[in-house]
C-alpha atoms as a PDB file:
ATOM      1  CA  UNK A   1      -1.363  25.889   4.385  1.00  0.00           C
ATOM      2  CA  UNK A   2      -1.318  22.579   5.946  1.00  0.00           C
ATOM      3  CA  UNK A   3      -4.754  20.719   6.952  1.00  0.00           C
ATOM      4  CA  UNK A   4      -6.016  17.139   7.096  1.00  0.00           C
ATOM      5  CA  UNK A   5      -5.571  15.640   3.658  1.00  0.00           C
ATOM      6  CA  UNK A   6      -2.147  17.552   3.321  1.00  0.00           C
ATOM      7  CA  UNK A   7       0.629  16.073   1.625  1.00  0.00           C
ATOM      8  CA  UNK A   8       3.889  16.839   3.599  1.00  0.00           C
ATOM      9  CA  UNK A   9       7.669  16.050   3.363  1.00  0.00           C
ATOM     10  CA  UNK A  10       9.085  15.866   6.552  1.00  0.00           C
ATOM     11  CA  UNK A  11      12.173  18.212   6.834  1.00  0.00           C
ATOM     12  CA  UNK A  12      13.889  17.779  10.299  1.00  0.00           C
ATOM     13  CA  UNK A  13      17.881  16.642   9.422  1.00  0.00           C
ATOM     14  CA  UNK A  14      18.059  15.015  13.105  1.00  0.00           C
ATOM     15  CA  UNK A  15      14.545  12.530  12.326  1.00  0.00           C
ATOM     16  CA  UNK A  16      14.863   8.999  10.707  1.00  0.00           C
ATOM     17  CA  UNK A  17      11.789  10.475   8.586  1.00  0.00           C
ATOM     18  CA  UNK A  18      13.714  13.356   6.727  1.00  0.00           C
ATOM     19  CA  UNK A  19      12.372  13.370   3.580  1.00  0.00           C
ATOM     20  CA  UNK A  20      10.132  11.283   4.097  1.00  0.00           C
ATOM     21  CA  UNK A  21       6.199  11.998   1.530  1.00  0.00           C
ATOM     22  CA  UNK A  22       3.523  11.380   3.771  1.00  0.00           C
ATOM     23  CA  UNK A  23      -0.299  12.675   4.390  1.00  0.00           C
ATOM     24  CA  UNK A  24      -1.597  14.752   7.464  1.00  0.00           C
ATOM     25  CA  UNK A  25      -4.289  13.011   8.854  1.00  0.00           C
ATOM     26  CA  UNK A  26      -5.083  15.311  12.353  1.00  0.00           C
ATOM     27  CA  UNK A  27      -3.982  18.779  13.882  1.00  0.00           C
ATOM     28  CA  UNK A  28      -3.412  18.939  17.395  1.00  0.00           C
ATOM     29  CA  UNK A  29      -2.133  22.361  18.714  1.00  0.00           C
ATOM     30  CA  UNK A  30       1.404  22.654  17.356  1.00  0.00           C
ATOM     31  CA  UNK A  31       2.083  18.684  16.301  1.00  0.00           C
ATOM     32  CA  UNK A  32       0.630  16.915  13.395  1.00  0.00           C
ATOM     33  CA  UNK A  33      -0.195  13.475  12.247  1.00  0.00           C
ATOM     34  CA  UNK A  34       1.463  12.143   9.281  1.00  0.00           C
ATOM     35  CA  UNK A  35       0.899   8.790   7.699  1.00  0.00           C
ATOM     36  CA  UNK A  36       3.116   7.002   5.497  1.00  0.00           C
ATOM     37  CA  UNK A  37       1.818   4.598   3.457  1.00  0.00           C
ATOM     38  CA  UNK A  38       3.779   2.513   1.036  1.00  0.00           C
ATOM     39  CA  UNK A  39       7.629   4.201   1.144  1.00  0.00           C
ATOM     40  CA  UNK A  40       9.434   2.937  -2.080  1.00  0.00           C
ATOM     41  CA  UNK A  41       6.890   0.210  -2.964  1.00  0.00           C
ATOM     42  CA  UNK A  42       7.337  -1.593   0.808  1.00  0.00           C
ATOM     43  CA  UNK A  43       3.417  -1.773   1.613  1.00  0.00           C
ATOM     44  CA  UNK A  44       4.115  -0.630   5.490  1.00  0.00           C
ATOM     45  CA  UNK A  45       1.610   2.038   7.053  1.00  0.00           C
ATOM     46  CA  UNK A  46       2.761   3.981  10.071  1.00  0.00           C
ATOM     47  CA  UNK A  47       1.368   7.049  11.254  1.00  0.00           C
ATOM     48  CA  UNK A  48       4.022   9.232  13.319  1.00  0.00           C
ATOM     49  CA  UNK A  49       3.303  12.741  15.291  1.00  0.00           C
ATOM     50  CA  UNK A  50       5.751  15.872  13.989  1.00  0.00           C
ATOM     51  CA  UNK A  51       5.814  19.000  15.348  1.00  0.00           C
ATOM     52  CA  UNK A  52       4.454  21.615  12.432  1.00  0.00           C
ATOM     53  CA  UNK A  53       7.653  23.824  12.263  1.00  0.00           C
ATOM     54  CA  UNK A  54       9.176  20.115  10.938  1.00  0.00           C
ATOM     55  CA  UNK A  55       6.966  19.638   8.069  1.00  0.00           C
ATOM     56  CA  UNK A  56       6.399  21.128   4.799  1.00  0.00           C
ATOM     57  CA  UNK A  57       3.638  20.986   2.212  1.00  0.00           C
ATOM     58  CA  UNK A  58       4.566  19.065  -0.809  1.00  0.00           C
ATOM     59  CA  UNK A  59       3.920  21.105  -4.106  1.00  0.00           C
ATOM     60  CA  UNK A  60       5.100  18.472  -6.590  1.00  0.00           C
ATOM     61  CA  UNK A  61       2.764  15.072  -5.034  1.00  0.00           C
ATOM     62  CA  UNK A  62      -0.402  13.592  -6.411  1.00  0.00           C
ATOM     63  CA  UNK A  63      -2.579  15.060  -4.073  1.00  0.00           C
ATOM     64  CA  UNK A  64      -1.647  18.523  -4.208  1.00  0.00           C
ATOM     65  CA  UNK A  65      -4.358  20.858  -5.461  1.00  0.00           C
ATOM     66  CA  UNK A  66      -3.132  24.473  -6.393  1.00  0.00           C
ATOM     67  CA  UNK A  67      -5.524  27.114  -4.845  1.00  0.00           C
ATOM     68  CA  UNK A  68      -7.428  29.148  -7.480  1.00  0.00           C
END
């Protein structure tokens, strides 16, 4: 399930951000937020709307919290 707090990897082969590990930080309809923060130890923040059909949850980041 992906809410606010979320983190994602972006999986859409056409975008620049395929692959991309970054957090959802708002839900609007079918399109969420995502912010990157620090890709590959570049300190850059950028925070980039994706359609929800183009994102997945990340199972294996540090903020991932398995439900109980």
């Amino acid at each position: 399930m992906i809410l606010p707090g979320t983190t994602v990897i972006i999986d859409d082969p056409t975008s620049i951000y395929n692959g991309y590990r970054g957090f959802v930080q708002r839900l609007s309809g079918d399109k969420a937020a995502v912010l990157f923060d620090e890709i590959n130890g570049c300190p850059w923040e950028k925070l980039v709307t994706f359609p929800i059909k183009d994102i997945k949850e990340d199972t294996t980041g540090k903020q991932f919290y398995k439900m109980k």
